[in-house]
N, C-alpha and C. Protein backbone atom coordinates (compact mmCIF):
# COMPACT_ATOMS: atom_id res chain seq x y z
N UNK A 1 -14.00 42.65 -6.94
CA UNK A 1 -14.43 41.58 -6.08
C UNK A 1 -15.61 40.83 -6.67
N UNK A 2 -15.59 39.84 -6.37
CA UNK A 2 -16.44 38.81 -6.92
C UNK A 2 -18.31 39.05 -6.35
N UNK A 3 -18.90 38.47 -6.29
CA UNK A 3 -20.22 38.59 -5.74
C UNK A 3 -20.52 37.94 -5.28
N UNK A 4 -20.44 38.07 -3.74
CA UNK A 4 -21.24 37.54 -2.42
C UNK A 4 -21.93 36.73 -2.22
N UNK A 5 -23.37 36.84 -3.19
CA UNK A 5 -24.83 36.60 -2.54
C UNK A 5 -24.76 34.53 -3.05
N UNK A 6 -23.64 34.82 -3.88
CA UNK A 6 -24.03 32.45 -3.89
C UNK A 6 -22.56 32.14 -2.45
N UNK A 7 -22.82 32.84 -1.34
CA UNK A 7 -22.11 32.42 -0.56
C UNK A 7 -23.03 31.31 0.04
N UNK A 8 -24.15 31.71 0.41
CA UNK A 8 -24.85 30.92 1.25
C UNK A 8 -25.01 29.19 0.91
N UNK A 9 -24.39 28.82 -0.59
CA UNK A 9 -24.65 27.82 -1.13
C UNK A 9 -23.16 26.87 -0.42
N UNK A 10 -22.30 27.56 0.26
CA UNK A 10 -21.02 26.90 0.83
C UNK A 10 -21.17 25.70 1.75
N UNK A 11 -22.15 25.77 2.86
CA UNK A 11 -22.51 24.76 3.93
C UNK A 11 -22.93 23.50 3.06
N UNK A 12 -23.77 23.79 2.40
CA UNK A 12 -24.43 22.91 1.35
C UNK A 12 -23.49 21.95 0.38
N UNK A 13 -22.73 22.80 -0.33
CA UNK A 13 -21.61 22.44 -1.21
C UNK A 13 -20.69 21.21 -0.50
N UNK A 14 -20.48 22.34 0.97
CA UNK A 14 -19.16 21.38 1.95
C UNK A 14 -19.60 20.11 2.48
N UNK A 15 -21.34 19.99 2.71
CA UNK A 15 -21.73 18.58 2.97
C UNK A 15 -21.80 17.90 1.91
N UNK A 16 -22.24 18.19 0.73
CA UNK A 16 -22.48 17.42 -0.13
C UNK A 16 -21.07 17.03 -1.17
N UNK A 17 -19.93 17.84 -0.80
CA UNK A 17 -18.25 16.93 -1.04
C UNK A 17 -18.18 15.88 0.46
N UNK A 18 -18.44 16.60 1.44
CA UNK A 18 -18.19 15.17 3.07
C UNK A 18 -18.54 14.15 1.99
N UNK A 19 -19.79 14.28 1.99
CA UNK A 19 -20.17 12.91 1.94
C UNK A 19 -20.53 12.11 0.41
N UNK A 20 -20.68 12.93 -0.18
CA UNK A 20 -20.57 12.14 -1.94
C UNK A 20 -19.30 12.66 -2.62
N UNK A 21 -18.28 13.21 -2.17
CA UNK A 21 -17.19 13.99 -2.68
C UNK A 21 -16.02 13.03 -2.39
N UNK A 22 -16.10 11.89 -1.46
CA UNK A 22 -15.15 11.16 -0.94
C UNK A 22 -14.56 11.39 0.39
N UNK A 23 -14.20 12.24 1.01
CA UNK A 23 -13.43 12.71 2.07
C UNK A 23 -14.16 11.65 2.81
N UNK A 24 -15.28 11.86 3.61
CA UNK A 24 -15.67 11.02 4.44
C UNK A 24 -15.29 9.39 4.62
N UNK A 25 -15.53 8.87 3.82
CA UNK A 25 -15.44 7.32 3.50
C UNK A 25 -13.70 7.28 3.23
N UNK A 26 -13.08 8.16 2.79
CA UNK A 26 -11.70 8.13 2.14
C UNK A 26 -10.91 8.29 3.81
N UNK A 27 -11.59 9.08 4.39
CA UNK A 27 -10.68 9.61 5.50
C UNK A 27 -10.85 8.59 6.55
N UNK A 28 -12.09 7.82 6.98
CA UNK A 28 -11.64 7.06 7.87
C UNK A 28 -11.27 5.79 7.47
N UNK A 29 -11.13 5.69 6.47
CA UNK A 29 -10.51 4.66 5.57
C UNK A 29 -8.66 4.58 5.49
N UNK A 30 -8.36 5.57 5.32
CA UNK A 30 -6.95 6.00 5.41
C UNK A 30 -6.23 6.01 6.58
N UNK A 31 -7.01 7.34 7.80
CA UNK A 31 -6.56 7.55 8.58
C UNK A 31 -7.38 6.95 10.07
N UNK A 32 -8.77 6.33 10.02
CA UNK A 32 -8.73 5.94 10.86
C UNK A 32 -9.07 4.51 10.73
N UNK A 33 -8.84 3.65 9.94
CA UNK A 33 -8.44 2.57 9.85
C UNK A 33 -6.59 2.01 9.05
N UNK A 34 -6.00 2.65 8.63
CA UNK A 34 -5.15 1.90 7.63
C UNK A 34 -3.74 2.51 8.58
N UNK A 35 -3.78 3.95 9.00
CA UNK A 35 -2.78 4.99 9.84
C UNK A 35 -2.51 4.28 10.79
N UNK A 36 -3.13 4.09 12.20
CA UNK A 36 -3.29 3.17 13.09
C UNK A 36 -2.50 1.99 13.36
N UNK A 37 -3.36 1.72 12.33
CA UNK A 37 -2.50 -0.23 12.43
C UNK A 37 -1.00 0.09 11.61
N UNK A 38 -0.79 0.39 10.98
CA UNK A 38 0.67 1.43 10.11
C UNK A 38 1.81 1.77 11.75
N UNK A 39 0.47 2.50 12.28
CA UNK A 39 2.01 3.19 13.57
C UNK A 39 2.12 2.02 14.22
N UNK A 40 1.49 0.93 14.74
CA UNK A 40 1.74 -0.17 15.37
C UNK A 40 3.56 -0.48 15.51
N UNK A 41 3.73 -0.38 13.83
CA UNK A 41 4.80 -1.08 13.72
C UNK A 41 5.75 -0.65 12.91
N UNK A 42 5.56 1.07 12.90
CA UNK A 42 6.51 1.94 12.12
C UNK A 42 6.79 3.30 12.52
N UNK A 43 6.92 4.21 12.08
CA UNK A 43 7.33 5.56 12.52
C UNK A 43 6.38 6.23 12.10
N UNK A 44 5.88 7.41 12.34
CA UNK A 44 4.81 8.08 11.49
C UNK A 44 5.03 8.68 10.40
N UNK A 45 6.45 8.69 10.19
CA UNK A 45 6.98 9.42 8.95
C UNK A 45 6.88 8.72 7.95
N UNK A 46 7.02 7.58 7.83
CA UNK A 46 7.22 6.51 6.98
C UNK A 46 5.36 5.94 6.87
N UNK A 47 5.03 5.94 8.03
CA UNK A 47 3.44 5.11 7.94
C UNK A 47 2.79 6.79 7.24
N UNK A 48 3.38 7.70 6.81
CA UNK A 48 2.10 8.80 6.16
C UNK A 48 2.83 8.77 5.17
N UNK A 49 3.91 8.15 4.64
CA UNK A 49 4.48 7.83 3.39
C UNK A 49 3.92 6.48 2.53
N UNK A 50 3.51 5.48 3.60
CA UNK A 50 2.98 4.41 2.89
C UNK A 50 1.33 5.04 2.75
N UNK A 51 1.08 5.61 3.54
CA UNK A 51 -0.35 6.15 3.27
C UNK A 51 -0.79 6.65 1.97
N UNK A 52 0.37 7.66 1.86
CA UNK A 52 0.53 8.45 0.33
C UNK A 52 0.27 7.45 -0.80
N UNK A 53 1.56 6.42 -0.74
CA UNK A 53 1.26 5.80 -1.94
C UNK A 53 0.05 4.84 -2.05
N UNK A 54 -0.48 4.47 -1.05
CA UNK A 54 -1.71 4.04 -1.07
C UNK A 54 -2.72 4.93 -1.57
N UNK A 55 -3.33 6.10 -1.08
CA UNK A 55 -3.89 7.28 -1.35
C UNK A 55 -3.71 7.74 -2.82
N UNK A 56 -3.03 7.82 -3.62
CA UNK A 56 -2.18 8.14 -4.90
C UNK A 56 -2.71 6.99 -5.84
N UNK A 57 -2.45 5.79 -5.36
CA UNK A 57 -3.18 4.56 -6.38
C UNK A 57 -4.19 4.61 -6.35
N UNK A 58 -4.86 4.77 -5.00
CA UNK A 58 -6.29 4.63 -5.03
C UNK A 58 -7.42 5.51 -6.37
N UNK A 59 -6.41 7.07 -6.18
CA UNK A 59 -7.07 8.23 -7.24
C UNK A 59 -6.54 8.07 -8.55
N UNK A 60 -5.94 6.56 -9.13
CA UNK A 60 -5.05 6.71 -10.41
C UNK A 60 -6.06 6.43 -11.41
N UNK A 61 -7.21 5.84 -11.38
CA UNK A 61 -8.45 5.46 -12.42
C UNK A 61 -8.78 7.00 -12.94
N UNK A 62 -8.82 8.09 -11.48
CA UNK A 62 -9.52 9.29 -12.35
C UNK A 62 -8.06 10.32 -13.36
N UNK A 63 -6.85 9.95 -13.08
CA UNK A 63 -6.32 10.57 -14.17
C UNK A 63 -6.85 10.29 -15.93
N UNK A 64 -7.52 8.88 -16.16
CA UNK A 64 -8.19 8.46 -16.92
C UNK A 64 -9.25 8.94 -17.56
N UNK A 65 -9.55 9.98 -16.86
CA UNK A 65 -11.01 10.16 -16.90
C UNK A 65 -11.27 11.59 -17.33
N UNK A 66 -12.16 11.91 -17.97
CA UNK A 66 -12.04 13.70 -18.35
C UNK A 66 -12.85 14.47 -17.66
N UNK A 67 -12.58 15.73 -17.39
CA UNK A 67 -13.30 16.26 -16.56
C UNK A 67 -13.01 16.11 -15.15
N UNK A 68 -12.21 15.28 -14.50
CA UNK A 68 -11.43 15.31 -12.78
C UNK A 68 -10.49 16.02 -12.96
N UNK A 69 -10.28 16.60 -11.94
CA UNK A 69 -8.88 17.25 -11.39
C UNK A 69 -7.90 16.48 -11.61
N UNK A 70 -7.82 15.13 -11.48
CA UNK A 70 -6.76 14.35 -11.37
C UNK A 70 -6.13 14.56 -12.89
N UNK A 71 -7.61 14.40 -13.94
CA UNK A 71 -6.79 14.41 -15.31
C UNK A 71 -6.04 15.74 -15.65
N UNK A 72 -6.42 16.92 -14.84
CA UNK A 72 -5.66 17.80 -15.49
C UNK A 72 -4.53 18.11 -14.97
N UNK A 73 -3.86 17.71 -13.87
CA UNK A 73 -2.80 18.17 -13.22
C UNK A 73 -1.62 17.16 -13.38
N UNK A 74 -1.85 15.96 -13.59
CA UNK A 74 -0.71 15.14 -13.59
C UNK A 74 -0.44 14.38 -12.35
N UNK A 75 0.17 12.79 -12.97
CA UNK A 75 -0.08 12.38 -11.38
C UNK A 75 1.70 13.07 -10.84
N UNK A 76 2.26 13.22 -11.13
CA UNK A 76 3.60 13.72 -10.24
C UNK A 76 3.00 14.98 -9.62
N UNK A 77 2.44 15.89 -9.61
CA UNK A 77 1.92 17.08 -9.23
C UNK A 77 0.71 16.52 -7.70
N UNK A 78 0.52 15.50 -8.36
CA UNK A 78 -0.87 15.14 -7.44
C UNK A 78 -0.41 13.75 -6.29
N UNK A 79 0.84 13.59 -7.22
CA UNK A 79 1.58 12.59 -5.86
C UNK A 79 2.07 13.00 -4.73
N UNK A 80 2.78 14.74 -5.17
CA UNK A 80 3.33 15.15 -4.33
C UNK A 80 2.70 16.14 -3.67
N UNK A 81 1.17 16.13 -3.73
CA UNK A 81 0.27 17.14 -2.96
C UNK A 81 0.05 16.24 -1.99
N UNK A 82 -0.37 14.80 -2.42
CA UNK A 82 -0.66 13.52 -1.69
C UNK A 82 -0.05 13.44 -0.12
N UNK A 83 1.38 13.26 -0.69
CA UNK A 83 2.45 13.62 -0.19
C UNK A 83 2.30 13.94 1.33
N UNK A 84 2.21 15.60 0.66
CA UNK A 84 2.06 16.52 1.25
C UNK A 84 0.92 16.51 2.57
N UNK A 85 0.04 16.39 2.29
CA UNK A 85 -1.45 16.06 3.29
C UNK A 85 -1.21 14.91 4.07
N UNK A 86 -0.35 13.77 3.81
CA UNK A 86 -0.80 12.49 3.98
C UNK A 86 0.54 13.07 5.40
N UNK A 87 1.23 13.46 5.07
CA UNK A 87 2.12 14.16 6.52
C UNK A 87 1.37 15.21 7.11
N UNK A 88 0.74 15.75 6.68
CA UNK A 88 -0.01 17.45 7.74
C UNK A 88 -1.20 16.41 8.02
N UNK A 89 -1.81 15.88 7.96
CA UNK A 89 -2.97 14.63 8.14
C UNK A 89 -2.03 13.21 9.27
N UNK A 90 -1.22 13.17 9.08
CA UNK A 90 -0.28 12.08 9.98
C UNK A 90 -0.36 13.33 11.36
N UNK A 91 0.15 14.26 10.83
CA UNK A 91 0.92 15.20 12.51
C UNK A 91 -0.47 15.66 13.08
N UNK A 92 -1.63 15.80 12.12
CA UNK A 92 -2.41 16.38 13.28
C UNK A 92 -3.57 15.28 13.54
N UNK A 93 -3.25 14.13 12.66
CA UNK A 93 -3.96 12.62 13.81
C UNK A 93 -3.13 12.67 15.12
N UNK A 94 -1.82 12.64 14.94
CA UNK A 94 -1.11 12.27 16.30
C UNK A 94 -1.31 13.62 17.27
N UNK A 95 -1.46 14.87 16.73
CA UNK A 95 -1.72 15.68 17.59
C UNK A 95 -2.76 15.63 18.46
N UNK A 96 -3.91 15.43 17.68
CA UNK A 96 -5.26 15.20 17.88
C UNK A 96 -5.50 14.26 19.02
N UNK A 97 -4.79 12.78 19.41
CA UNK A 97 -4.67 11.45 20.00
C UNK A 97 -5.77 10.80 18.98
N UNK A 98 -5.38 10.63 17.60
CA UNK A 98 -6.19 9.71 16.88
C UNK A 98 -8.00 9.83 16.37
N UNK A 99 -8.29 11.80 16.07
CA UNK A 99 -9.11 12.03 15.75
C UNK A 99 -9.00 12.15 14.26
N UNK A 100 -9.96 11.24 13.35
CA UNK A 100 -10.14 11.33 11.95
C UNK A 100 -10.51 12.69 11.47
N UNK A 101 -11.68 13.28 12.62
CA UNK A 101 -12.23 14.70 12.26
C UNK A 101 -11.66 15.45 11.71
N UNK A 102 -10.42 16.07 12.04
CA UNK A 102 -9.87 17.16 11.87
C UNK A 102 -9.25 17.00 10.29
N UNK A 103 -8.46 15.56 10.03
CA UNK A 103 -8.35 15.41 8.30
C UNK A 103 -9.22 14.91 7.58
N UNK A 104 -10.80 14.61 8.00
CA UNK A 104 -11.82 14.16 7.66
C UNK A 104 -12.38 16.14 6.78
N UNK A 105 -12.54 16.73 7.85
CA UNK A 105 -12.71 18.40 7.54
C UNK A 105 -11.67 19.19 6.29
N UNK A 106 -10.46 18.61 6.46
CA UNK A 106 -9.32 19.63 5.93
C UNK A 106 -9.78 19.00 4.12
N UNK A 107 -9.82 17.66 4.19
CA UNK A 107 -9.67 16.99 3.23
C UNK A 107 -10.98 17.62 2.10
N UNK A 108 -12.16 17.61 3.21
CA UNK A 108 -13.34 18.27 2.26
C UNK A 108 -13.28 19.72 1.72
N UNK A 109 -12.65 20.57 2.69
CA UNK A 109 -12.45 21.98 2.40
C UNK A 109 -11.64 21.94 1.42
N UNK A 110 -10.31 20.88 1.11
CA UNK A 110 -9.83 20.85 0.03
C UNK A 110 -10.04 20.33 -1.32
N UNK A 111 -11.04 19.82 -0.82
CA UNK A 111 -11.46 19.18 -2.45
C UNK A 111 -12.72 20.71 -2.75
N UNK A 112 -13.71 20.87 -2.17
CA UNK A 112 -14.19 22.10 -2.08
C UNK A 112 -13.24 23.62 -2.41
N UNK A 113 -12.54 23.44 -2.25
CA UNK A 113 -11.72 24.53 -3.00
C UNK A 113 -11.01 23.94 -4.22
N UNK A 114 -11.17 22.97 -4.47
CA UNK A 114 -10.47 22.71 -6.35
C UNK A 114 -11.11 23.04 -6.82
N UNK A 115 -12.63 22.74 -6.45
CA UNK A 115 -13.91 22.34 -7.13
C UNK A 115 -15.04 23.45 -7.78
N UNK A 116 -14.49 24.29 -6.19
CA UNK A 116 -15.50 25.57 -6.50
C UNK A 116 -14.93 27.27 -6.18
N UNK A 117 -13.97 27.26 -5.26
CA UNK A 117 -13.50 28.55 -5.52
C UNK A 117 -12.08 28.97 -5.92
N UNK A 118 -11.63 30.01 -6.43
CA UNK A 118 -10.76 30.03 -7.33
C UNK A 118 -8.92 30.24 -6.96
N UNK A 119 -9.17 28.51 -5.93
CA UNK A 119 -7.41 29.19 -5.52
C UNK A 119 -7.15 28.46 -6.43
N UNK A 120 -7.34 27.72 -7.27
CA UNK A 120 -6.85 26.51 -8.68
C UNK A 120 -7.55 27.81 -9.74
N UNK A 121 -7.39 28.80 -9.92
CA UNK A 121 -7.82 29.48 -11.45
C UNK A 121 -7.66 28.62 -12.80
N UNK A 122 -8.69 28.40 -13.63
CA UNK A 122 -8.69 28.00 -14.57
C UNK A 122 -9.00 27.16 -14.62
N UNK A 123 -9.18 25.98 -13.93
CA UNK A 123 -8.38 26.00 -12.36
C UNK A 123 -7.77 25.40 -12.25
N UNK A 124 -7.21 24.51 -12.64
CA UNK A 124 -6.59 23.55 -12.45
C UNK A 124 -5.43 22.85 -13.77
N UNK A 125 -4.75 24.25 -14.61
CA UNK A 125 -4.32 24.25 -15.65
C UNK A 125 -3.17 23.50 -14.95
N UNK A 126 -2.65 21.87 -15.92
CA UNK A 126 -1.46 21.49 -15.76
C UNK A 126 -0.29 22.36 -16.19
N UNK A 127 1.15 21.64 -15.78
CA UNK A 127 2.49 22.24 -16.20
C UNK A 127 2.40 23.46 -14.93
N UNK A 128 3.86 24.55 -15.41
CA UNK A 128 3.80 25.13 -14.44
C UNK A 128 3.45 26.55 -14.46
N UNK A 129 2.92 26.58 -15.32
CA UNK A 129 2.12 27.80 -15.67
C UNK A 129 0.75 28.25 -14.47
N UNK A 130 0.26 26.97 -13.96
CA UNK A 130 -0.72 26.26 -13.58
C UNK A 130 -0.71 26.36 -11.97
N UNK A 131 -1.63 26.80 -11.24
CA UNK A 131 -1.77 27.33 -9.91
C UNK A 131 -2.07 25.54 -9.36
N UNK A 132 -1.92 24.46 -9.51
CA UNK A 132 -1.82 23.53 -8.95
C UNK A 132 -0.49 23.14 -8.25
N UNK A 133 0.64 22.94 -9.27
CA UNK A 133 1.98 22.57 -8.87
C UNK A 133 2.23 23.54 -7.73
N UNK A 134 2.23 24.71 -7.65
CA UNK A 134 2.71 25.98 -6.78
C UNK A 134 1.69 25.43 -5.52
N UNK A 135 0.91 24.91 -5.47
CA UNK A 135 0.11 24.31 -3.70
C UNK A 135 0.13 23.54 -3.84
N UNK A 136 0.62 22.20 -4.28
CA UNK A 136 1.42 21.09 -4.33
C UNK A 136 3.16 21.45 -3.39
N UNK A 137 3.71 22.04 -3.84
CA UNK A 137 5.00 22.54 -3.80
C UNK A 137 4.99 23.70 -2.45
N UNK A 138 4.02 24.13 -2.01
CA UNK A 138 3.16 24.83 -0.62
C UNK A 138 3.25 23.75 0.36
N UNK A 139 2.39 22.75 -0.01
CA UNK A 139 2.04 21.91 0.63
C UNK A 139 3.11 20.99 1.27
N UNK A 140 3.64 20.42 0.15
CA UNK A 140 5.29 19.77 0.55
C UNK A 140 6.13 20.59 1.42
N UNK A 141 6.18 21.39 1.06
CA UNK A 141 7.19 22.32 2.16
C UNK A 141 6.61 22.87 3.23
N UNK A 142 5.41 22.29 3.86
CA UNK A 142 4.49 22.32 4.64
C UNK A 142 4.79 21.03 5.50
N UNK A 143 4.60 20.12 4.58
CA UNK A 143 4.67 19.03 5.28
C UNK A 143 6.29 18.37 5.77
N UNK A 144 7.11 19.66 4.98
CA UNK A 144 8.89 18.64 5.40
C UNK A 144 8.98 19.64 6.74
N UNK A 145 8.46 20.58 6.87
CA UNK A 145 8.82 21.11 8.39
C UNK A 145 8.31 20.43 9.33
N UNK A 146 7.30 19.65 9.03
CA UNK A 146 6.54 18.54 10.18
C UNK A 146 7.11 17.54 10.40
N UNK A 147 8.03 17.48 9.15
CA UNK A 147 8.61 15.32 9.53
C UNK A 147 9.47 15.67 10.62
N UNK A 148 10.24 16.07 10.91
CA UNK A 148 11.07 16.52 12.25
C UNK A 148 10.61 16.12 13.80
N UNK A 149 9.40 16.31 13.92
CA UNK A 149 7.98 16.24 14.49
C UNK A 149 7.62 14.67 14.60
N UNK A 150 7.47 14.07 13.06
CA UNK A 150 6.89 13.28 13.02
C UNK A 150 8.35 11.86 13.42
N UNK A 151 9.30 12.51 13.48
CA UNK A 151 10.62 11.42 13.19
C UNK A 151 10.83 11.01 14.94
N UNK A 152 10.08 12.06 15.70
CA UNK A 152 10.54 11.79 16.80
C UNK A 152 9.01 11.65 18.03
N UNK A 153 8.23 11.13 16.92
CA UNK A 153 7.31 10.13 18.17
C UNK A 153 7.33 8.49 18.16
């Protein structure tokens, strides 16, 4: 087992991804401005599909870049994590009645776990050798048991 005592540095870590890490500004950007006006005039299945590919372009500068997550995983791996969230983030806005919080939170804990503890080992080795694709591929099949859900509000 690993060692304990830099736990206390977690609260710290998790505010300082909220709010300089992106989630914050990203999330009510997505979901509580762009989601919204999206269901107006579509299905939620489809409006957390246009979300995705919105979401997906937005992060395409840092595949560019060395040293992001984005560059090491690939964008097909990272489209379809996108994907993935942008439906478990659709079902539990609508669960919620239109609270950003709850994918405002999920979103930071997840970038906070690429970043700093070791469910990405290595962490984040592309191909499929690589503990990314496998919670990418989690995630998706996470999120296709929800569209069912999402097909019928």
């Amino acid at each position: 087992m690993g060692d304990p005592s830099g736990l206390w540095q977690l609260p710290l870590l998790f505010a300082y991804v909220l709010v300089l890490g992106g989630p914050l500004g990203e999330e009510y950007g997505w979901r509580g401005f762009l989601l919204p006006r999206l269901l107006e005039r579509r299905l939620p299945a489809l409006a957390a599909l246009i979300v995705r590919v919105i979401w997906s372009a937005w992060h395409l500068p840092l595949f560019f870049i060395d040293g992001t997550i984005q560059s090491q995983v690939g964008f097909g791996w990272y489209s379809l994590l996108t994907m993935g969230l942008s439906v478990v983030y659709t079902y539990l806005f609508l669960m919620t009645e239109g609270s950003v919080v709850v994918a405002t939170l999920l979103h930071t804990a997840g970038n906070l776990t690429a970043g700093v503890l070791p469910l990405l080992p290595g962490s984040v080795t592309p191909g499929a050798s690589g503990q990314f694709p496998v919670f990418a591929v989690v995630v998706a099949i996470i999120a296709a048991g929800l569209l069912p859900a999402l097909r019928n509000r």
